[in-house]
Protein backbone atom coordinates (compact mmCIF):
# COMPACT_ATOMS: atom_id res chain seq x y z
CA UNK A 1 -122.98 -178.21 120.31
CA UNK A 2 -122.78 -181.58 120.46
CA UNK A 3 -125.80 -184.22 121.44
CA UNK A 4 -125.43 -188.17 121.78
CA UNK A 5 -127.89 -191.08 123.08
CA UNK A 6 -126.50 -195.05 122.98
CA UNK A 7 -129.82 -196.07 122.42
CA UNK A 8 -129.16 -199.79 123.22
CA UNK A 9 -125.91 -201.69 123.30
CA UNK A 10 -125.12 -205.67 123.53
CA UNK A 11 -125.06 -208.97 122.05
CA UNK A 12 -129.27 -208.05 121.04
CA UNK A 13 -128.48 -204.92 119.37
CA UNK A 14 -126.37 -201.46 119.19
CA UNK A 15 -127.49 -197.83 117.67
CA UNK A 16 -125.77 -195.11 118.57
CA UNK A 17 -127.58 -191.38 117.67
CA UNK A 18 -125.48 -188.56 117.78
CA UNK A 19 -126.73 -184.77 116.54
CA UNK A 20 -124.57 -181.52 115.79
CA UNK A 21 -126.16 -178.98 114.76
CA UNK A 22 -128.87 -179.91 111.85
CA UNK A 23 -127.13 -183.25 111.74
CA UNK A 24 -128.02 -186.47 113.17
CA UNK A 25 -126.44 -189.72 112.66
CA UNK A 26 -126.89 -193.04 113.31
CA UNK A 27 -123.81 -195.28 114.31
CA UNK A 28 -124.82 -198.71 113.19
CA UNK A 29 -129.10 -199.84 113.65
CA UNK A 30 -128.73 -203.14 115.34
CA UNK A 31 -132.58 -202.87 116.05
CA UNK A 32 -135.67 -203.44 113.49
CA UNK A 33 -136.86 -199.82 112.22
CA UNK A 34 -140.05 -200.24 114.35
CA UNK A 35 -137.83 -200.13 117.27
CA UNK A 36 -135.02 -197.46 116.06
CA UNK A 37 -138.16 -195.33 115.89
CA UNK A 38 -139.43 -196.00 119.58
CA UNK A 39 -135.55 -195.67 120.86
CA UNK A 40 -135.57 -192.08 118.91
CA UNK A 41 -139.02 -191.17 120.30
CA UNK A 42 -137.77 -191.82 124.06
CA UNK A 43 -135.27 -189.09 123.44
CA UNK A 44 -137.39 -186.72 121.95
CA UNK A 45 -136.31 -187.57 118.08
CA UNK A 46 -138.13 -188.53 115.38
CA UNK A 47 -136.54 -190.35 112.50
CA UNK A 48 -137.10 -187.48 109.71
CA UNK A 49 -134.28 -185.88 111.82
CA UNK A 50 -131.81 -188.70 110.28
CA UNK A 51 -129.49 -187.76 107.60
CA UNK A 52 -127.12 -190.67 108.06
CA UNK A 53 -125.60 -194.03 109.13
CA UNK A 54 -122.34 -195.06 109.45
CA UNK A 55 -121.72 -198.78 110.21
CA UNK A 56 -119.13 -200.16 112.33
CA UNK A 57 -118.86 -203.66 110.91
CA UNK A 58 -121.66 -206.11 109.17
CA UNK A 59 -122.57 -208.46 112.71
CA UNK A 60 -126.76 -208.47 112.68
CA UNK A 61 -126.55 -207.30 116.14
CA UNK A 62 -125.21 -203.80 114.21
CA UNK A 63 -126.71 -203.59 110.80
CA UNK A 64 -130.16 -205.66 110.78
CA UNK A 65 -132.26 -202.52 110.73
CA UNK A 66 -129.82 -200.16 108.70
CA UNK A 67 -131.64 -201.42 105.50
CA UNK A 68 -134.65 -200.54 106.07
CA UNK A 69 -133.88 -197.14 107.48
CA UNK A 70 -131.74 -196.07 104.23
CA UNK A 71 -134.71 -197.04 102.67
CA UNK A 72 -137.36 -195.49 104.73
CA UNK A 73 -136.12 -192.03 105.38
CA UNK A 74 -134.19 -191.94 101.96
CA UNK A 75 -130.83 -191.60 103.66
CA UNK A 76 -127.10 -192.98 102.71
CA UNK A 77 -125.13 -195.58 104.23
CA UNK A 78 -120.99 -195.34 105.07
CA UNK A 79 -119.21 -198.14 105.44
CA UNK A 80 -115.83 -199.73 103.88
CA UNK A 81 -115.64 -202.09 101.72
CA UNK A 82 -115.84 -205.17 103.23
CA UNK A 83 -118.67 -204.29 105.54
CA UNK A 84 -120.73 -204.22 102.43
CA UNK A 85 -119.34 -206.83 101.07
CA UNK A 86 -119.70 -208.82 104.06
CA UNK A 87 -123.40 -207.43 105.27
CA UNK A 88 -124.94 -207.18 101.97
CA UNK A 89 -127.90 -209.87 102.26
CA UNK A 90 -128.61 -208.26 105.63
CA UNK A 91 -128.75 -204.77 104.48
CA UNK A 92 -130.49 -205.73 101.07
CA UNK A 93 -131.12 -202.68 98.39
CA UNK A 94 -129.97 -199.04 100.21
CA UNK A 95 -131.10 -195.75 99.69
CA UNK A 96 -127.47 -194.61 98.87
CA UNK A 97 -124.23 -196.80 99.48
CA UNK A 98 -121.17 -194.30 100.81
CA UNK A 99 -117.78 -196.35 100.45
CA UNK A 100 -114.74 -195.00 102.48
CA UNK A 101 -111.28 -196.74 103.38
CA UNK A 102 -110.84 -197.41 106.51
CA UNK A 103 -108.59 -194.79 108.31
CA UNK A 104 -110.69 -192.09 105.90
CA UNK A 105 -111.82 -188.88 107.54
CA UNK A 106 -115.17 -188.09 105.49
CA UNK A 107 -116.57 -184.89 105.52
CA UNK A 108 -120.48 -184.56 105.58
CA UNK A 109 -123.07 -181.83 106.68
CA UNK A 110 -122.39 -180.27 109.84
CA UNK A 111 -119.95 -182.96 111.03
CA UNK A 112 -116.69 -184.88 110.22
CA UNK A 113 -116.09 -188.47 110.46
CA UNK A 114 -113.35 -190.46 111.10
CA UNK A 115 -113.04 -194.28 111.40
CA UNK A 116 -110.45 -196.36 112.58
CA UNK A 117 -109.53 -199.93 112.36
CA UNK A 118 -110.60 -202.26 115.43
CA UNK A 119 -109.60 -206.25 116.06
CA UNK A 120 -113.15 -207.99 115.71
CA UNK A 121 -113.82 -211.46 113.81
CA UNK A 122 -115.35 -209.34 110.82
CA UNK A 123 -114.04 -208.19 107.30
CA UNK A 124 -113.32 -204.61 108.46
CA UNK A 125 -114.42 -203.79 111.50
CA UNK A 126 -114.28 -199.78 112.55
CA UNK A 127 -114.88 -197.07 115.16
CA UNK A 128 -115.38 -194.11 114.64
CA UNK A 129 -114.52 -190.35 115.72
CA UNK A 130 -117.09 -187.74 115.10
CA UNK A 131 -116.37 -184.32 115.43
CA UNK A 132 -118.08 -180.73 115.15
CA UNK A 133 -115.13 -178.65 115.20
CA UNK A 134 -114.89 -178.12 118.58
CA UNK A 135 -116.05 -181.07 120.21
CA UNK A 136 -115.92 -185.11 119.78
CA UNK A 137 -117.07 -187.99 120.20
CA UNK A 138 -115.17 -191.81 119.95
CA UNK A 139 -116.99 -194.66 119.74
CA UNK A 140 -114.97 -198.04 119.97
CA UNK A 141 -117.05 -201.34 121.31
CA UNK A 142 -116.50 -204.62 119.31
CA UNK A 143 -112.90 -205.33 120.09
CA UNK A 144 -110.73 -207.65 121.34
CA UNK A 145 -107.88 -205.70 121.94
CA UNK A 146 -107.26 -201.93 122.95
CA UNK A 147 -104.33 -201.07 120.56
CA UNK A 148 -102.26 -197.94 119.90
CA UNK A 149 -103.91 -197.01 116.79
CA UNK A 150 -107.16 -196.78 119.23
CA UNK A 151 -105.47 -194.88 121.63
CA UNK A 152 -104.20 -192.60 119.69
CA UNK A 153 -107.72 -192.37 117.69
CA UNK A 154 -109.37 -191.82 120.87
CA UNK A 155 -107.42 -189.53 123.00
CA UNK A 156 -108.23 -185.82 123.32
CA UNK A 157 -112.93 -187.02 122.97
CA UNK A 158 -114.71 -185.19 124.83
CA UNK A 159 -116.67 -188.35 125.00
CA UNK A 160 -116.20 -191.59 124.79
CA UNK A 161 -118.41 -194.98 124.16
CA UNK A 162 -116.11 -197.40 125.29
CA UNK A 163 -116.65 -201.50 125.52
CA UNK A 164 -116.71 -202.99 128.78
CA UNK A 165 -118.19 -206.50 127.07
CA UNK A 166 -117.68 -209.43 130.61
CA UNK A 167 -116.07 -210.13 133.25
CA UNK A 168 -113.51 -213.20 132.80
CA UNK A 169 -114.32 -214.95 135.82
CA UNK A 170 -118.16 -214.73 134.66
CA UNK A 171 -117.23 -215.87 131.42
CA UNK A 172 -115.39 -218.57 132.36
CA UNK A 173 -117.82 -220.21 134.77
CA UNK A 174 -120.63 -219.33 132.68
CA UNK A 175 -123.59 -221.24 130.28
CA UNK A 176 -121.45 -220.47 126.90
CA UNK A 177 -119.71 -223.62 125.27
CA UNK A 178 -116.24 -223.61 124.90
CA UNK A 179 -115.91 -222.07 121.49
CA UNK A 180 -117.78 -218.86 121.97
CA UNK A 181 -115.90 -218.53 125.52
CA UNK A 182 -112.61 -218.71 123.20
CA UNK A 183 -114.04 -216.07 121.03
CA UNK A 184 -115.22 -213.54 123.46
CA UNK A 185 -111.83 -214.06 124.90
CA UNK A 186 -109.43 -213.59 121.95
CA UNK A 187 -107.89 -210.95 120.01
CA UNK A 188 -110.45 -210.48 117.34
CA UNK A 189 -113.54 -210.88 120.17
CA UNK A 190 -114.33 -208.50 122.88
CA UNK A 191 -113.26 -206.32 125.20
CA UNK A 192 -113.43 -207.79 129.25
CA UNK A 193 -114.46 -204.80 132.08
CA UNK A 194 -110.33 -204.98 132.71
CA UNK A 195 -109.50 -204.52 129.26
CA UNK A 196 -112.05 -201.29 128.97
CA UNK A 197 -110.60 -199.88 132.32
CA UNK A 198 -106.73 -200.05 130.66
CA UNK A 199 -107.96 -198.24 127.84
CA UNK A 200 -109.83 -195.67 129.91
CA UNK A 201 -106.91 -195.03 131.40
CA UNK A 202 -104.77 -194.79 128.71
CA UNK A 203 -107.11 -192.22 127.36
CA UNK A 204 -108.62 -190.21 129.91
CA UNK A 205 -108.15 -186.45 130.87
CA UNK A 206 -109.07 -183.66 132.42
CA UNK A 207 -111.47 -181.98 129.92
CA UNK A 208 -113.12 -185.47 129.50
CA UNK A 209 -116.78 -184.82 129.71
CA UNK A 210 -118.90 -188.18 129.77
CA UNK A 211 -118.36 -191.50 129.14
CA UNK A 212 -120.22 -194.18 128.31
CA UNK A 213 -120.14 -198.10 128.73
CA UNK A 214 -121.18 -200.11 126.34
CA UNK A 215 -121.67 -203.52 125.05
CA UNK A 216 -122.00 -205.07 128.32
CA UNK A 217 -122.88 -208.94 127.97
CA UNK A 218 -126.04 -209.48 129.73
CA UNK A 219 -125.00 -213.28 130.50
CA UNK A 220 -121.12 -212.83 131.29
CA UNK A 221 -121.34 -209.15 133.15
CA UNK A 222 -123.16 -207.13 135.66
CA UNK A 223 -123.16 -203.41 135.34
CA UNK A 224 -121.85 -203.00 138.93
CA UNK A 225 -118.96 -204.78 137.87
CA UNK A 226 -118.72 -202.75 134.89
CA UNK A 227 -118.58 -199.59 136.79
CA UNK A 228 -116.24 -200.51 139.52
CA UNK A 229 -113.68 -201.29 136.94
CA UNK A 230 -113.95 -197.70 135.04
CA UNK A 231 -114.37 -196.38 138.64
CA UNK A 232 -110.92 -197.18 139.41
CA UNK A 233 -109.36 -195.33 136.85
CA UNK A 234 -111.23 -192.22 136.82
CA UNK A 235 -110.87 -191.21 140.21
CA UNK A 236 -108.45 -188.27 140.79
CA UNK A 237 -109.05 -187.45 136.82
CA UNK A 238 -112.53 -187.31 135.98
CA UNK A 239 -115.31 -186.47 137.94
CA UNK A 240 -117.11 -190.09 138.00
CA UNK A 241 -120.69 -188.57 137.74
CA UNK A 242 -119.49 -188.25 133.91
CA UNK A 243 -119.72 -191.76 134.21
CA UNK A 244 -122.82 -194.00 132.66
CA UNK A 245 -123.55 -197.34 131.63
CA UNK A 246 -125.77 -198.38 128.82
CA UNK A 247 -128.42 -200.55 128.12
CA UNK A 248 -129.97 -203.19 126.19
CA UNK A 249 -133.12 -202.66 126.50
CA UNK A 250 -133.59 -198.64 126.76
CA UNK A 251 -131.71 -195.69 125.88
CA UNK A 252 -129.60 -193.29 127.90
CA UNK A 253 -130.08 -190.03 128.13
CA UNK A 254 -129.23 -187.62 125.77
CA UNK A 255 -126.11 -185.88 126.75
CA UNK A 256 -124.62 -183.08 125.36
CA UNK A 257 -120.78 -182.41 124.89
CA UNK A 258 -120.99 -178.57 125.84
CA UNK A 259 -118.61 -175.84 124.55
């Protein structure tokens, strides 16, 4: 059995908790501990239950409280190379520093890992497939393009947390100057709602239990926007009460990916 909780996503912070069997993971810990702790407790978790994190790529907004939670419940990091490299004053002294390559499947407890490369303006930026045996989970925000490599990375979860980051039209008319508008909009930046739904749709079938959208810009986005767009693919496919949208400022539920 398979258990996972976004427990807040966007430009403010992203942790992802997932739990199979006696494991539970953290994907990235964009959030102080303090606050990783409260998320957990929400959920009905406690942070002794951690026996992981595995981190995406080294942006604050996904690593500012893995530090302290390596540290705190005496737990190891994963992350490539350059993630460490590039996060290192950030995530200060660790409990245990895990290097894989990027593209490595890594073996640990209960689970299996696999990352994946993603286009993001960092050294090495990942997602990540995690897997029980029977079930899986892909996680994939923090991109500005929805390649093969992700498709084929991501097709056949059971669930998926997918970036749906703005709306272009939002974006364009919005407060950001001109240089972070060309970011968010290029190759290396982030996924728009349109550029989410393509992937979706690449990706989706029939055995496709939940998905999740994440990353949503709180200035460039609305989550009704969001929604419509991943709406529009999944009908006819996927039942669209699999369908749920994450949050900044709480977690979702816990779902589980059932057998």
């Amino acid at each position: 059995m398979m258990r996972f909780s976004v427990l807040g996503s966007g430009s403010k912070g992203n942790c992802v908790f997932v739990e199979c069997g006696t494991t539970a993971i953290l994907i990235d810990g964009g959030f102080s501990g303090k606050e990783i702790a409260s998320r957990l407790a929400q959920i009905d978790r406690d942070i002794s239950c951690l026996k992981a994190i595995f981190v995406t790529h080294e942006h604050r907004d996904h690593i500012s409280g893995v530090g302290v939670m390596s540290r705190r419940c005496k737990i190891p990091v994963f992350a490539n190379k350059g993630t460490f490299h590039g996060g290192k004053q950030t995530l200060g002294k660790l409990f245990k520093r895990c290097e894989f390559q990027t593209g490595d499947q890594t073996d640990f407890q209960d689970i299996v890992v696999r990352s994946f490369a993603i286009s993001h303006d960092t050294a090495d930026p990942v997602g990540f497939v995690v897997s029980n045996g029977t079930r899986s989970l892909g996680v994939c925000t923090d991109t500005g393009i929805g390649t093969r490599l992700i498709s084929r990375r991501l097709s056949g979860c059971d669930g998926l947390v997918l970036e749906f980051n703005h709306d272009p039209e939002m974006l364009k008319n919005g407060p950001y100057p001109p240089s972070l508008k060309q970011r968010v909009n290029s190759n290396q930046g982030h996924l728009s709602n349109g550029d989410g739904a393509n992937l979706l749709n690449e990706i989706i079938h029939e055995k496709l239990q939940r998905v999740v959208l994440a990353h949503l810009s709180e200035t460039n986005n609305l989550p009704e926007i969001a929604y419509h767009e991943a709406v529009r693919v999944m009908t006819d496919k996927v039942d669209t009460s699999a369908l749920d949208i994450s949050n900044q400022q709480i977690p979702t539920n816990l779902f589980e990916l059932k057998t």
